[in-house]
N, C-alpha and C. Protein backbone atom coordinates (compact mmCIF):
# COMPACT_ATOMS: atom_id res chain seq x y z
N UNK A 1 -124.27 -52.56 47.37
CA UNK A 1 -123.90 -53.93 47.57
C UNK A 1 -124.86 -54.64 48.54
N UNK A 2 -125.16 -53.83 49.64
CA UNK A 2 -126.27 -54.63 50.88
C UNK A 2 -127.51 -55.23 50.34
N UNK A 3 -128.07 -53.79 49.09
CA UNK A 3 -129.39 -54.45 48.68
C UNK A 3 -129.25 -55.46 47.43
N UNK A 4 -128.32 -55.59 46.76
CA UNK A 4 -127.98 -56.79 46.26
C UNK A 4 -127.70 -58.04 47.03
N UNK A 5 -127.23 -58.12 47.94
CA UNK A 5 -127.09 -59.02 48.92
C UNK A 5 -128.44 -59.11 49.72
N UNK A 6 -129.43 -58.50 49.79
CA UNK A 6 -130.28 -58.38 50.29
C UNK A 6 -131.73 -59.47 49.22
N UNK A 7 -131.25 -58.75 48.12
CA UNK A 7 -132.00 -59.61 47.14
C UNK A 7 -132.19 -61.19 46.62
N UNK A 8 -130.55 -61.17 46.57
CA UNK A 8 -130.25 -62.60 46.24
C UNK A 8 -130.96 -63.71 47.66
N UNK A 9 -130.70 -62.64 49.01
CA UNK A 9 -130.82 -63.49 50.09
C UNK A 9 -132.42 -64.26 50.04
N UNK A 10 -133.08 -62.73 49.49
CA UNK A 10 -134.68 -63.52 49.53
C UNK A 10 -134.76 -64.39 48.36
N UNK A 11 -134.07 -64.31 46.90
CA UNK A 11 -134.67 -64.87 46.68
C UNK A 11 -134.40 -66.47 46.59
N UNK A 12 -133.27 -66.60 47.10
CA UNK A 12 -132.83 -67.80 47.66
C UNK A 12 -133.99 -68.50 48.46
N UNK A 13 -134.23 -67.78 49.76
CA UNK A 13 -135.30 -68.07 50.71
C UNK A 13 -136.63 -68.49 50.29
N UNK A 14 -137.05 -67.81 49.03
CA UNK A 14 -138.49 -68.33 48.55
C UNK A 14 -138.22 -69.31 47.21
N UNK A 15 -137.23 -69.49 46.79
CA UNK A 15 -136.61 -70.89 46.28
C UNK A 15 -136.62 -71.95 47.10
N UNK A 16 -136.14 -71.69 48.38
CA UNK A 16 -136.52 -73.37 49.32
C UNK A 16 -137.26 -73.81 49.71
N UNK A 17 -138.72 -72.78 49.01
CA UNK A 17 -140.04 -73.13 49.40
C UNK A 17 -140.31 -73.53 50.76
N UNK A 18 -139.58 -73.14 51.52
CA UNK A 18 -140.14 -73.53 53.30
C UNK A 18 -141.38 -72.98 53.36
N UNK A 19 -142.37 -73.60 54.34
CA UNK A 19 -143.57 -73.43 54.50
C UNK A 19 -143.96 -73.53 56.35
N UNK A 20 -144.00 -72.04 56.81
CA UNK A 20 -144.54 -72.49 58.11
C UNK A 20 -145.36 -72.09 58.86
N UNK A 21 -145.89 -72.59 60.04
CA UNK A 21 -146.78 -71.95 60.44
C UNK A 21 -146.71 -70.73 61.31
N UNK A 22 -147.93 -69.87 61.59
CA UNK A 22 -148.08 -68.35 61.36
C UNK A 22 -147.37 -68.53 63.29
N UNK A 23 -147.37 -69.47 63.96
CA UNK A 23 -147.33 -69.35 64.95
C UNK A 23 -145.46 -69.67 65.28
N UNK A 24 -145.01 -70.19 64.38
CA UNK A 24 -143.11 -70.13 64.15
C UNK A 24 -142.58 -69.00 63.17
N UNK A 25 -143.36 -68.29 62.82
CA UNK A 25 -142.97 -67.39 61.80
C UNK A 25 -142.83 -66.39 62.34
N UNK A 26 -142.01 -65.25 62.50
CA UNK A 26 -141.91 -64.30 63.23
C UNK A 26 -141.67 -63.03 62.57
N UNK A 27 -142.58 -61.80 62.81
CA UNK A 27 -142.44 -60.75 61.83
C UNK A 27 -141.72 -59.51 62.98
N UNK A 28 -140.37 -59.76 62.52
CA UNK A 28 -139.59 -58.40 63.43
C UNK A 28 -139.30 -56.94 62.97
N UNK A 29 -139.64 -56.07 63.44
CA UNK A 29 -139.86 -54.66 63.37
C UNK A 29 -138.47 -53.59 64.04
N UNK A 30 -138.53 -52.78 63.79
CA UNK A 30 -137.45 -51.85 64.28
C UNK A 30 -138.39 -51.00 65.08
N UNK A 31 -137.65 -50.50 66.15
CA UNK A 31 -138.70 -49.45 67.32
C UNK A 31 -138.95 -48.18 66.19
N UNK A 32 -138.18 -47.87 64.87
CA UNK A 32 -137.97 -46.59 64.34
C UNK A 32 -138.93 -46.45 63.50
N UNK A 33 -139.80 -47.44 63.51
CA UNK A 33 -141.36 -46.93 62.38
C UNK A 33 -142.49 -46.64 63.57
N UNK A 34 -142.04 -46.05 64.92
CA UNK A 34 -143.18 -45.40 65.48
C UNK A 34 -142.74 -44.26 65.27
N UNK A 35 -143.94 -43.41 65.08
CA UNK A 35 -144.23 -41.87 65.16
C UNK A 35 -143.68 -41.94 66.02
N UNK A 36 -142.32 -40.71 65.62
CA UNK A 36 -141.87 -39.78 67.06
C UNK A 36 -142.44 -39.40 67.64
N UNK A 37 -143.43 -39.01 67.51
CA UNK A 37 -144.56 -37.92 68.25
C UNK A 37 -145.24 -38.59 69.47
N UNK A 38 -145.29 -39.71 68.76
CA UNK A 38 -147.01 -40.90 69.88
C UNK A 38 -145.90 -40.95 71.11
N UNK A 39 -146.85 -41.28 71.81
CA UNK A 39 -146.15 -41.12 73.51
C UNK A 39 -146.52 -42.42 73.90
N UNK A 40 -146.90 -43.18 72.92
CA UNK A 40 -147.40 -44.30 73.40
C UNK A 40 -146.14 -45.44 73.96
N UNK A 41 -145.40 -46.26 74.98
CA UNK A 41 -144.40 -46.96 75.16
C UNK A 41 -144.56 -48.28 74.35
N UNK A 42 -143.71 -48.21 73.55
CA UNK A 42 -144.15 -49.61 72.81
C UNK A 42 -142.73 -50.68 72.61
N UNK A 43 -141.74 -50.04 73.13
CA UNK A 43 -140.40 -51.13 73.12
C UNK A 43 -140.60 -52.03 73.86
N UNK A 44 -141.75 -52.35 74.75
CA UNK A 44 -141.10 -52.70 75.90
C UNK A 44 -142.63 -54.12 75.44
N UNK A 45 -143.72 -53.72 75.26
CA UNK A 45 -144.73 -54.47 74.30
C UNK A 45 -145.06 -53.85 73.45
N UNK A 46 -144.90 -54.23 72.13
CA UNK A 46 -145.80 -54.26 71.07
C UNK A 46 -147.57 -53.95 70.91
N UNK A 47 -147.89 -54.35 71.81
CA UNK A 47 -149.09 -54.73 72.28
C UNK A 47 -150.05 -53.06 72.46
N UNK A 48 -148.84 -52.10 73.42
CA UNK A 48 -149.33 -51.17 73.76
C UNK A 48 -149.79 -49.89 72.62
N UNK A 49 -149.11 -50.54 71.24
CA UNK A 49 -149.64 -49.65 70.46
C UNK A 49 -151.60 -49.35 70.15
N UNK A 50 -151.62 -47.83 69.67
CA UNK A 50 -152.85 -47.12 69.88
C UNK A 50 -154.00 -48.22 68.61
N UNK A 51 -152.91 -48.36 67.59
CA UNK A 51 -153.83 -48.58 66.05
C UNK A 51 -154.14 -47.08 65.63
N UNK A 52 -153.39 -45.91 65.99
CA UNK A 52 -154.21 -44.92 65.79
C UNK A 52 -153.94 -44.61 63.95
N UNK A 53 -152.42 -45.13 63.14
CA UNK A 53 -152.69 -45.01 62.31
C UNK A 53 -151.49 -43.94 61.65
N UNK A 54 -150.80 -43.40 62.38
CA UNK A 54 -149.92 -42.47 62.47
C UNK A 54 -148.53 -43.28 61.97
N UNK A 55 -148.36 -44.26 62.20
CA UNK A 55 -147.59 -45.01 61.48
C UNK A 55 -147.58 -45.96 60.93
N UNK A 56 -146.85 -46.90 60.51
CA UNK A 56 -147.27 -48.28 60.06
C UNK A 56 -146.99 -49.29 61.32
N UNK A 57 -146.52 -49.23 62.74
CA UNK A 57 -146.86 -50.43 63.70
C UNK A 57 -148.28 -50.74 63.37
N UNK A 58 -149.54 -50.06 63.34
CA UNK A 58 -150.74 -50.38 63.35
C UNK A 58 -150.88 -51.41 62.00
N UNK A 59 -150.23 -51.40 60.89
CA UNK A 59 -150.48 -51.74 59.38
C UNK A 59 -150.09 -53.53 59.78
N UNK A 60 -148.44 -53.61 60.68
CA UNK A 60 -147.97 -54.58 60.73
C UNK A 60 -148.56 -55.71 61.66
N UNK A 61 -149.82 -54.54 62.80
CA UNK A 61 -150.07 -55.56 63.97
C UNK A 61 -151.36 -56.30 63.13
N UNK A 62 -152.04 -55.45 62.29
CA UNK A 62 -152.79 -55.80 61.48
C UNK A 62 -152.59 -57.46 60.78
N UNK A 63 -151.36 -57.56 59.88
CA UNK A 63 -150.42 -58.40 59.45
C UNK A 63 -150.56 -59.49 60.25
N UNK A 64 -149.82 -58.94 61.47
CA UNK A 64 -149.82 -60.36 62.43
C UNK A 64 -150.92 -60.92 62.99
N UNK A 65 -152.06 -60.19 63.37
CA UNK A 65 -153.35 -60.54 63.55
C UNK A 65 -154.12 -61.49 62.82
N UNK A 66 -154.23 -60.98 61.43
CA UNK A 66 -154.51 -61.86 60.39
C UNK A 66 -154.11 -63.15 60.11
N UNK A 67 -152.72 -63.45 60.20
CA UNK A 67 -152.06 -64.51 59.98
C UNK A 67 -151.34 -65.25 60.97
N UNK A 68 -151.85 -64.81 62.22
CA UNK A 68 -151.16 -65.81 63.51
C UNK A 68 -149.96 -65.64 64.48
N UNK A 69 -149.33 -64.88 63.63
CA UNK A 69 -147.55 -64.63 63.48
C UNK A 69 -147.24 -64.22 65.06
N UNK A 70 -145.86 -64.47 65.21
CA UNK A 70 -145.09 -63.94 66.22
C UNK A 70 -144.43 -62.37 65.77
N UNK A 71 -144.57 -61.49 66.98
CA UNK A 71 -144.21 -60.06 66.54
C UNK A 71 -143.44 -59.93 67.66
N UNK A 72 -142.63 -58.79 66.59
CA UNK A 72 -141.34 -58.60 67.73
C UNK A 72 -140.88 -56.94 67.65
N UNK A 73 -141.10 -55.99 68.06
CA UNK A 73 -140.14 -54.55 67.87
C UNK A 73 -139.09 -54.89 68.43
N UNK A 74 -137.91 -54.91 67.62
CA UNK A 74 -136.38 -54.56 68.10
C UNK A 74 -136.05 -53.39 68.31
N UNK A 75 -135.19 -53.13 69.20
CA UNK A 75 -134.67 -51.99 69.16
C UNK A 75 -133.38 -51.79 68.97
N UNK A 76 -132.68 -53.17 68.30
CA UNK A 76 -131.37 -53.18 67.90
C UNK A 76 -130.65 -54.34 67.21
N UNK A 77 -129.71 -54.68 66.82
CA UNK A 77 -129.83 -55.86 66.11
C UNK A 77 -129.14 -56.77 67.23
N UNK A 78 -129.00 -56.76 68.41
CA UNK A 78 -128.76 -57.73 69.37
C UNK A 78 -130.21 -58.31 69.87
N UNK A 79 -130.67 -57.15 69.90
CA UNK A 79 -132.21 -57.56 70.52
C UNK A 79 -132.65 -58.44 69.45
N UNK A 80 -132.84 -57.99 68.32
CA UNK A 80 -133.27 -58.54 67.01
C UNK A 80 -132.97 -60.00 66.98
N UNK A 81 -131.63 -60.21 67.27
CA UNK A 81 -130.72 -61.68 66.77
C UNK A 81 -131.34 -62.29 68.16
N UNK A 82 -131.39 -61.82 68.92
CA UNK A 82 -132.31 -62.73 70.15
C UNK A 82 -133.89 -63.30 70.12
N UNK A 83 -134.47 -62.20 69.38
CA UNK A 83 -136.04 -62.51 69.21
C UNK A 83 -136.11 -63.78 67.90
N UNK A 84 -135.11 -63.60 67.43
CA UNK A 84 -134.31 -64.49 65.78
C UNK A 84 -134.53 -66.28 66.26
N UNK A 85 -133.29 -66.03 67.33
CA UNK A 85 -132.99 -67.04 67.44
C UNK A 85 -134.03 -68.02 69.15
N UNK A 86 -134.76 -67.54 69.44
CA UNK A 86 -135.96 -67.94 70.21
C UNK A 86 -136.17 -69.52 69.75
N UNK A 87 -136.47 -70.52 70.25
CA UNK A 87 -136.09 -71.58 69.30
C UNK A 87 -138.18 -72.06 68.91
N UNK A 88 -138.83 -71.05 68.91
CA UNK A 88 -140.10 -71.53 68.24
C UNK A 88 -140.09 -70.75 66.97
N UNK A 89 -139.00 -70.11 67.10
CA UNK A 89 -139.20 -68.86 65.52
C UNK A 89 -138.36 -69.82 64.34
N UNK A 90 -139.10 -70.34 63.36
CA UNK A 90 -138.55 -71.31 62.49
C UNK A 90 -138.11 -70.69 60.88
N UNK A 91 -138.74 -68.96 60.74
CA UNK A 91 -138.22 -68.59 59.91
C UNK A 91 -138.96 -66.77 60.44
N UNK A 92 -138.09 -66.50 59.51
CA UNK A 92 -138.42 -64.32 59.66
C UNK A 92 -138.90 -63.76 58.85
N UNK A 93 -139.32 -62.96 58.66
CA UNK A 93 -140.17 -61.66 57.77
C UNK A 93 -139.40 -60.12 58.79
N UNK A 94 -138.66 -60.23 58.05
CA UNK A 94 -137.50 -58.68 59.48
C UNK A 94 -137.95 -57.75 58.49
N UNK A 95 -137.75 -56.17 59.34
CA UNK A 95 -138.44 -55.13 58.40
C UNK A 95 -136.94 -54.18 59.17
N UNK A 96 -136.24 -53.45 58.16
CA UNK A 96 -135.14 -52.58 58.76
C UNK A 96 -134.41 -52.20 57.82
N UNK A 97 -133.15 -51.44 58.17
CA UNK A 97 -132.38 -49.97 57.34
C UNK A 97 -131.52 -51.54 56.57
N UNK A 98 -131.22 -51.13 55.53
CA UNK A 98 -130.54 -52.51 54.88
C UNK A 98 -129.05 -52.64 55.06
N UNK A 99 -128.37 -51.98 55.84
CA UNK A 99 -126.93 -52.45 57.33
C UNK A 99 -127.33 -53.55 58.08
N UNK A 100 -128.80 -53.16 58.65
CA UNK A 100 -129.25 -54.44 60.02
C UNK A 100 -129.75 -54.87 59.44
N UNK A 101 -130.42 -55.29 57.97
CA UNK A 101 -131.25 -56.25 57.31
C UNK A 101 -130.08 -57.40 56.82
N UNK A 102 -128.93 -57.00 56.42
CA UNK A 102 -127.64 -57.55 56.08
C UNK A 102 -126.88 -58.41 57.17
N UNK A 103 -126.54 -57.28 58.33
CA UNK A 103 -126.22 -58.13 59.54
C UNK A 103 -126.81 -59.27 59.83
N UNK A 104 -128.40 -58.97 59.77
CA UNK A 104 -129.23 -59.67 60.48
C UNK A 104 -129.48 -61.17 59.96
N UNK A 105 -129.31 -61.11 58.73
CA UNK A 105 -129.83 -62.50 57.77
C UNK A 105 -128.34 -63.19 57.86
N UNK A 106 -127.10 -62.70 58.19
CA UNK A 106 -125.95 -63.19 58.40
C UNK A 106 -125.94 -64.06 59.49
N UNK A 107 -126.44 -63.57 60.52
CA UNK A 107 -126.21 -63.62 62.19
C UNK A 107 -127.18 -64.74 62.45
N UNK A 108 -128.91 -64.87 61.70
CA UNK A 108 -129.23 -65.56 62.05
C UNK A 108 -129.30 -67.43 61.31
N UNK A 109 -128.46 -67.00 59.97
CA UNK A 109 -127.96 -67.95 59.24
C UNK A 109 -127.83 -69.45 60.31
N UNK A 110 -128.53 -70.63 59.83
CA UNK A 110 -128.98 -71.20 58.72
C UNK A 110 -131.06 -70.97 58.55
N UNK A 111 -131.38 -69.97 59.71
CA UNK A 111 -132.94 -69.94 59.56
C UNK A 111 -133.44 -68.95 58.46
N UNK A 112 -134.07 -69.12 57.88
CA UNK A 112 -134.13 -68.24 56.86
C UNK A 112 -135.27 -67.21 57.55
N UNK A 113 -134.61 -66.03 56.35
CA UNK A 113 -134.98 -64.56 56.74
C UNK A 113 -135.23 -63.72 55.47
N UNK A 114 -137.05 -63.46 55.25
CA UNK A 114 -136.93 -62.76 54.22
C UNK A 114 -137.03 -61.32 54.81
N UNK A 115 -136.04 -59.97 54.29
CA UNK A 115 -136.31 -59.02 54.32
C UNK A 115 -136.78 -58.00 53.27
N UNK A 116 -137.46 -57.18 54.25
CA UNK A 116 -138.06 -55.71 53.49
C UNK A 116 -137.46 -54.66 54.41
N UNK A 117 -136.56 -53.87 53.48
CA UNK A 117 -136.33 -52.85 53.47
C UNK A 117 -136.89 -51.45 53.89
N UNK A 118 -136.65 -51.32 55.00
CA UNK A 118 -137.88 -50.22 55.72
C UNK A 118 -137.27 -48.41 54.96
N UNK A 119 -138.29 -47.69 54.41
CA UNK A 119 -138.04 -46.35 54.01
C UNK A 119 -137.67 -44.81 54.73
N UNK A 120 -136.75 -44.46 54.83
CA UNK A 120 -136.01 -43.52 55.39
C UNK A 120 -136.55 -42.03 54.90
N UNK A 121 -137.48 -41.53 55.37
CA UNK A 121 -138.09 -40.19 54.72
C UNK A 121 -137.27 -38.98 55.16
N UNK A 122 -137.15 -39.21 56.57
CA UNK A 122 -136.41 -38.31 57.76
C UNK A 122 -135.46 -38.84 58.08
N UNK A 123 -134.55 -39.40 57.35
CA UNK A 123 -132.99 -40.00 57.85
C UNK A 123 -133.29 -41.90 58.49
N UNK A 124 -131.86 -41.88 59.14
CA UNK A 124 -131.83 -43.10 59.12
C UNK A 124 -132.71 -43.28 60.90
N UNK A 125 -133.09 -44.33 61.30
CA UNK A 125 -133.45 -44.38 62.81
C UNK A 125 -134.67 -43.32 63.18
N UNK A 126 -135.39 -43.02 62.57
CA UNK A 126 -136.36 -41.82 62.97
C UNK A 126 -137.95 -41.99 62.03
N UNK A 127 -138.55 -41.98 62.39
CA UNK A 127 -139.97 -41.99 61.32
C UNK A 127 -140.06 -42.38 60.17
N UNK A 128 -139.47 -43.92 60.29
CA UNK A 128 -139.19 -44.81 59.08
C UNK A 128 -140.76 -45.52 58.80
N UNK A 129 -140.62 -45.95 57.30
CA UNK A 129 -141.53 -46.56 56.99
C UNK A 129 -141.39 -47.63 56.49
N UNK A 130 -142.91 -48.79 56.11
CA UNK A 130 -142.44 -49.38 55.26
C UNK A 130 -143.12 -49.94 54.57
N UNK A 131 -143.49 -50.43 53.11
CA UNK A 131 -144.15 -50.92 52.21
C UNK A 131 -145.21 -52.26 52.61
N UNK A 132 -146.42 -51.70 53.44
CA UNK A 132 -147.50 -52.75 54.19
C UNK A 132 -147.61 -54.33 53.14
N UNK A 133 -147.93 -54.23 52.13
CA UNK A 133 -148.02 -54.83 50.96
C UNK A 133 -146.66 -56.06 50.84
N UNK A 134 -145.55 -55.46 50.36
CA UNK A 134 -144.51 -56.17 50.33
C UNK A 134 -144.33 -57.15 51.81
N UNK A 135 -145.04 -56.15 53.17
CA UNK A 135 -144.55 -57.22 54.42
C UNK A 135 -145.37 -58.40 53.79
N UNK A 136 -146.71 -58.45 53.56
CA UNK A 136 -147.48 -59.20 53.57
C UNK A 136 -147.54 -60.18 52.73
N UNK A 137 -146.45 -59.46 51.30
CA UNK A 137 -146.40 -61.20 50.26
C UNK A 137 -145.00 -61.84 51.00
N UNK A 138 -144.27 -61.34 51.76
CA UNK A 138 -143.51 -61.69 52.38
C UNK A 138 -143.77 -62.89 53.08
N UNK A 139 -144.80 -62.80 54.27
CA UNK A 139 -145.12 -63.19 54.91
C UNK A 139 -146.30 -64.57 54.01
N UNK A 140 -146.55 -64.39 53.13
CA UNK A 140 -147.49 -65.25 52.97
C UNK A 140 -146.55 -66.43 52.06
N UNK A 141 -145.34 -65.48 51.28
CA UNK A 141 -144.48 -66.70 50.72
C UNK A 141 -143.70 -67.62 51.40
N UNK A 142 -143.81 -67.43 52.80
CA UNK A 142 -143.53 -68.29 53.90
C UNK A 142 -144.32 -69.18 54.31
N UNK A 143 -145.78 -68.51 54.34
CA UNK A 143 -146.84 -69.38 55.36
C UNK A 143 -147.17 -70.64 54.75
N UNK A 144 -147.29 -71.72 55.45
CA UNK A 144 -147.80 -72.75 54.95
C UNK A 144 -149.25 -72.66 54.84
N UNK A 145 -149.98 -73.44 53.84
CA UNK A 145 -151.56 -73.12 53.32
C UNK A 145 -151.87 -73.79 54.63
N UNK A 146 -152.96 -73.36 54.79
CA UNK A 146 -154.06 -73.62 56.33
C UNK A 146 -154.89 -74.77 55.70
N UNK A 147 -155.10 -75.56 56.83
CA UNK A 147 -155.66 -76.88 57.02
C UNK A 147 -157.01 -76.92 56.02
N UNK A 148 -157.89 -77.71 55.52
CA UNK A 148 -159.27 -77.53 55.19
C UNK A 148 -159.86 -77.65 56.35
N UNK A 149 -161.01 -77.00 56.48
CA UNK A 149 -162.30 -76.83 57.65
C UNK A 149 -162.44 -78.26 57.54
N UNK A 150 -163.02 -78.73 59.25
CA UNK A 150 -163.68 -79.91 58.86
C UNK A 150 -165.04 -80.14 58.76
């Protein structure tokens, strides 16, 4: 039922054709697609990740680099609904287990929120992944087209 509800939600969202920029758009993450292993602290900034490659944070900072975006690791869906509702974040690209992808597009209702479904190899909360590709048409069926050079 979630990922049906999950579906309809996006495709509602890219029906209203909103268009925004990379700098109100916010791409939120779950702390659970870092390698267990890396010792690297990254709840606390984003920032401190290696790029080493071991997971997909490196794929997503990539993402946001490219396209301007606001990034966020949650580490829960309170944290989440806070980074949500920030009042420069004008729409989402959320990446998570599809319980908090459900919650989440509820909670932050009326801003729209497209989600992707992050992949559970090793259970739920632990060395999750998620489809680099899908963040990124995600993210671009949001973005508004960039200015012409002058």
């Amino acid at each position: 039922m979630r990922r049906v509800f999950i579906r309809f939600n996006n495709l509602l969202t890219r029906l209203r054709r909103r268009r925004i920029s990379g700098d109100n758009l916010l791409l939120l993450v779950p702390h659970c697609l870092q390698d267990s292993l890396c010792t690297q602290e990254i709840r606390r900034d984003i920032n401190h990740c290696r790029r080493c490659g071991q997971c997909d944070v490196a794929g997503l900072l990539k993402i946001r680099d490219r396209y301007g975006l606001l990034c966020n690791l949650a580490g829960g869906g309170g944290q989440a609904l806070a980074c949500a509702r920030r009042p420069e974040v004008k729409a989402v690209v959320a990446v998570a287990c599809e319980r908090e992808l459900t919650a989440g597009i509820l909670a932050a209702f009326p801003r729209p929120v497209l989600a992707v479904p992050n992949m559970r190899p090793h259970g739920p909360c632990r060395d999750t992944a998620v489809d680099l590709a899908r963040v990124e048409r995600a993210v671009l069926s949001l973005l508004a087209p960039a200015a012409p050079s002058a």
